[in-house]
Protein backbone atom coordinates (compact mmCIF):
# COMPACT_ATOMS: atom_id res chain seq x y z
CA UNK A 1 89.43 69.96 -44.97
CA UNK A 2 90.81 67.19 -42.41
CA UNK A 3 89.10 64.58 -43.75
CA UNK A 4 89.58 65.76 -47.17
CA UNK A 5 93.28 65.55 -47.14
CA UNK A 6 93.67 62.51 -44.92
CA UNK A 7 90.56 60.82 -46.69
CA UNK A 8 91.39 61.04 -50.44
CA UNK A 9 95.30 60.17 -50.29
CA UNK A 10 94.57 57.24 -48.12
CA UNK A 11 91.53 55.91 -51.02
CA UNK A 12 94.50 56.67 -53.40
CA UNK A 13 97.14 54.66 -51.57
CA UNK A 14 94.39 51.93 -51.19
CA UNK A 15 92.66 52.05 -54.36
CA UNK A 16 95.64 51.41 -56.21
CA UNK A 17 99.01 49.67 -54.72
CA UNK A 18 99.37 46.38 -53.26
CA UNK A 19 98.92 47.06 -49.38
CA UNK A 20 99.25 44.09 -47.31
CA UNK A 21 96.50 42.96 -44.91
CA UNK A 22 94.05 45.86 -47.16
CA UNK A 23 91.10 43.89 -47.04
CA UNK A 24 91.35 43.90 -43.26
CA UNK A 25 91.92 47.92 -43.43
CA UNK A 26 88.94 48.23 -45.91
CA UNK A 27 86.88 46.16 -42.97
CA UNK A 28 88.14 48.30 -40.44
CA UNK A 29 86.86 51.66 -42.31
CA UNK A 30 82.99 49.84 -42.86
CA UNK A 31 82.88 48.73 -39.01
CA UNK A 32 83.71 52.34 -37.96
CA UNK A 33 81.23 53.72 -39.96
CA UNK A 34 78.57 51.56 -38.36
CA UNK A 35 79.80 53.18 -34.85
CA UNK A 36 77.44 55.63 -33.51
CA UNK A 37 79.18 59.04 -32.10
CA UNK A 38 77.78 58.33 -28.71
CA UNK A 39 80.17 55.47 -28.44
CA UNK A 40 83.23 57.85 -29.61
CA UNK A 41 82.19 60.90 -27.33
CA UNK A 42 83.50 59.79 -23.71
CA UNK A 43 86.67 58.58 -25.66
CA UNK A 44 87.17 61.53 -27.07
CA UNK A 45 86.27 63.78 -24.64
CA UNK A 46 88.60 61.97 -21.95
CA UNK A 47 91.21 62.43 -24.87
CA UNK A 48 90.47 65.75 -25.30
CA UNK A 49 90.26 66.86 -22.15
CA UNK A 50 94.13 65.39 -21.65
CA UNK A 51 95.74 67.28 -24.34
CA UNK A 52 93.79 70.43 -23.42
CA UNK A 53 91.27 70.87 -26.86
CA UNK A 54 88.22 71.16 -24.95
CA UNK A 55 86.62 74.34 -25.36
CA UNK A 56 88.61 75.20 -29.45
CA UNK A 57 87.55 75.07 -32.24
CA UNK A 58 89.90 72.26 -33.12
CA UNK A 59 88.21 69.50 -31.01
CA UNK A 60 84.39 69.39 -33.06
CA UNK A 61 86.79 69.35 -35.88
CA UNK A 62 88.85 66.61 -35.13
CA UNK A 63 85.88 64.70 -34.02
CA UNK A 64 83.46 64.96 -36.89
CA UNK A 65 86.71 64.45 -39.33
CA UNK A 66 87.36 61.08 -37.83
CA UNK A 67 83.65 59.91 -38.51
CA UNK A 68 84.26 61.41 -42.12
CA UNK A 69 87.85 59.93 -43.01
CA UNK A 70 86.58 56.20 -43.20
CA UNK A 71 83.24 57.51 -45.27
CA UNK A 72 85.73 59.46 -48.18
CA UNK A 73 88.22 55.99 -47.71
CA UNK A 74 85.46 53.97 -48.43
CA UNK A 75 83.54 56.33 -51.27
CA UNK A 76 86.59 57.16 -53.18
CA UNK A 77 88.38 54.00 -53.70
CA UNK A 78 86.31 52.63 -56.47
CA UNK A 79 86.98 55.71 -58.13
CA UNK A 80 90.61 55.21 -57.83
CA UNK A 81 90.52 51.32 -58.75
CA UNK A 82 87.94 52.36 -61.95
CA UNK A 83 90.87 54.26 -63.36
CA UNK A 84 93.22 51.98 -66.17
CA UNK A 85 97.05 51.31 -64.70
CA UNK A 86 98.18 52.32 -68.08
CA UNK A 87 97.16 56.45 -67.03
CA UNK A 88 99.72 55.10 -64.19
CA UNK A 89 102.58 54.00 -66.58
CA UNK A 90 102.15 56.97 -69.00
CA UNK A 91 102.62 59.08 -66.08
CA UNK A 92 105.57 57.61 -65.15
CA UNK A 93 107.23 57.68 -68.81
CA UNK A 94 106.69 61.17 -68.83
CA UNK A 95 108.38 61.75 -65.67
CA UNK A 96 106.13 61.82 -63.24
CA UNK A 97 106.68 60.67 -59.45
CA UNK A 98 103.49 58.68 -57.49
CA UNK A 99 102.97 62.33 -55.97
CA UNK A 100 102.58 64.26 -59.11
CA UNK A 101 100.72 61.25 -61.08
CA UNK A 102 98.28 61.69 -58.04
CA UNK A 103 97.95 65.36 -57.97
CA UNK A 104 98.25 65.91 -62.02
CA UNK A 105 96.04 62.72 -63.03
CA UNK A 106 94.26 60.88 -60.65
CA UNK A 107 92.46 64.14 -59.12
CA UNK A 108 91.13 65.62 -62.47
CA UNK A 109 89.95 62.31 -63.56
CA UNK A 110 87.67 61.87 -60.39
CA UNK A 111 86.59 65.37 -59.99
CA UNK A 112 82.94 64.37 -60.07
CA UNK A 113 83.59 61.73 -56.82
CA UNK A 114 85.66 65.06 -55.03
CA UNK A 115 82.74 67.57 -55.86
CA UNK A 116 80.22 64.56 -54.27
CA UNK A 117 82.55 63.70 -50.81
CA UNK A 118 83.02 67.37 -50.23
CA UNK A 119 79.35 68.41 -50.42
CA UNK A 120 78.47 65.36 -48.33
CA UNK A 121 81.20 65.77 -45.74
CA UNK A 122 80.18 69.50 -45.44
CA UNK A 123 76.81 68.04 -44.90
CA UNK A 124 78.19 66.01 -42.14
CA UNK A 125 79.81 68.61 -40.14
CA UNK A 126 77.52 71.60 -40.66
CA UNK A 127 74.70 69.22 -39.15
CA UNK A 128 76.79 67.78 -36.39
CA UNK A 129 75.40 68.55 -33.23
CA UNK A 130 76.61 66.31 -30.46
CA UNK A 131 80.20 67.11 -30.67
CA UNK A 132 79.78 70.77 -30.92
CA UNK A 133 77.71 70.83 -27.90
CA UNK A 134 79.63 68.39 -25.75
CA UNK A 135 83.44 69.45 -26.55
CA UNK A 136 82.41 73.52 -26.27
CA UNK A 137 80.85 73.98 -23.41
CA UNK A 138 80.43 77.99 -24.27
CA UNK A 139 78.11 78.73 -26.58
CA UNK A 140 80.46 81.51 -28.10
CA UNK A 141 82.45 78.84 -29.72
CA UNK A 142 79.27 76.89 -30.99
CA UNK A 143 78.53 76.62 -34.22
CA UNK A 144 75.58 77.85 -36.07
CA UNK A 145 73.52 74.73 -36.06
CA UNK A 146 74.03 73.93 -32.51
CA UNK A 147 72.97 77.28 -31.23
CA UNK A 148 69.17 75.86 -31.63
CA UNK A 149 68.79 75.03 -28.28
CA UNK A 150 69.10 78.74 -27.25
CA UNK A 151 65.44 79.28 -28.52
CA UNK A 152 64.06 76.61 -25.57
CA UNK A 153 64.30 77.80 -22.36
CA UNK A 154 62.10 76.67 -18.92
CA UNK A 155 59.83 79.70 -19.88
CA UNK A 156 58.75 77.42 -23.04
CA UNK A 157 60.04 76.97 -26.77
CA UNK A 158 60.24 80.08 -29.25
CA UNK A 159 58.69 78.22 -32.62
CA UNK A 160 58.25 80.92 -34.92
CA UNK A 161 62.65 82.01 -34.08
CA UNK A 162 63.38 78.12 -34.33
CA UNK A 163 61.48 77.99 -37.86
CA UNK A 164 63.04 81.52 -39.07
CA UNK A 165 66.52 80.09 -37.65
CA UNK A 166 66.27 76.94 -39.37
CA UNK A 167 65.62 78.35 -42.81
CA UNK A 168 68.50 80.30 -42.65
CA UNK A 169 70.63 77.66 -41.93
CA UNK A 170 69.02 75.51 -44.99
CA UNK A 171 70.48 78.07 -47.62
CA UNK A 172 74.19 77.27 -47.34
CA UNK A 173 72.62 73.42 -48.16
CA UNK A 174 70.45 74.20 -50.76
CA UNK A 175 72.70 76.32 -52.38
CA UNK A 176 75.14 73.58 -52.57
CA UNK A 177 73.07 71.30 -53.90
CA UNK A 178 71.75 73.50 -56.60
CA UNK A 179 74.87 74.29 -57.79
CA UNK A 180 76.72 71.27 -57.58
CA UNK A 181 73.84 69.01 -58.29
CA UNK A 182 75.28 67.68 -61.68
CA UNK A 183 78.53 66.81 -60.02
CA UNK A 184 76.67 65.38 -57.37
CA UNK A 185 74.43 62.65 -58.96
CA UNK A 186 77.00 61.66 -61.75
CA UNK A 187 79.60 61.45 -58.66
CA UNK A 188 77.05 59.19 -56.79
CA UNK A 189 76.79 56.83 -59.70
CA UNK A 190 80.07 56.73 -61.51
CA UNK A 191 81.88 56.07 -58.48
CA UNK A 192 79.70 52.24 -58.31
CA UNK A 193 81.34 50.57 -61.15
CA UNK A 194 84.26 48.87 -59.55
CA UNK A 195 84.14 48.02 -56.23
């Protein structure tokens, strides 16, 4: 949700008003997604552990949503630059402010490019492992997918529980991508046309 809101009304801002030094910002957004998270963890962790979010629910969060902000930046402004200005100045004739052309125009008309950066950034935090396991030390506050490691133990590893765990964990994926699977693949592909 994070990297939702932050995400799409920064591709917006980007995607379609003169911002000086973008092409630098744009940079910026690809070289951070080339950073692995084991360069980001003893950052954040030291950061973290200063403003006392070790150990919430709020730190995995905050962590996997600023690997995920520069991924929806960087997927979602073609969508916004593939858009004609002239949706832009009808809005405006009929009253509308930046806000409400963005909330009453823009988001309809890329629904498919939404539908795709919120199954994929679901994907991206329900699989994340190394935050949840390094910023919540109890495994109370883990999340599903990092309570794996509870079926190995010095006594040996449990394969048949890991196997049954790990299926149920697959159906909130698979279920996503069944359903959404249209949205998904046009999403993927309409979003390449301007770039």
């Amino acid at each position: 949700c994070i990297s939702f809101l932050f995400g799409v009304t920064a591709a917006y801002g980007i995607g379609r008003f003169t911002i000086p030094g973008k092409n630098i910002l744009i940079l910026l957004f690809l070289v951070t997604q080339m950073m692995p998270a084991t360069l980001l963890l003893t950052p954040l962790y030291l950061t973290f552990s200063k403003i006392g979010l070790l150990n919430t629910y709020l730190a995995p969060a905050l962590a996997i949503s600023s690997g995920s902000i520069p991924f929806v930046v960087i997927t979602l402004r073609p969508y916004f630059m593939s858009v004609p200005r002239e949706l832009d100045d009808a809005a405006r004739i009929d009253g509308c402010n930046a806000l409400t052309a963005f909330l009453l125009i823009m988001v309809p008309i890329i629904q498919s490019g939404l539908i795709t950066i919120v199954v994929i950034t679901f994907l991206h935090g329900w699989n994340d492992l190394i935050y949840s396991m390094t910023f919540n030390v109890s495994e109370a506050m883990r999340p599903l997918t990092a309570n794996i490691n509870r079926f190995m133990n010095k006594y040996g590893t449990k394969w048949n529980m890991i196997m049954a765990y790990g299926m149920i964990l697959v159906i909130p994926v698979t279920l996503a991508f069944v359903f959404l699977q249209k949205y998904i693949v046009g999403g993927l592909t309409s979003g390449a046309v301007k770039g």
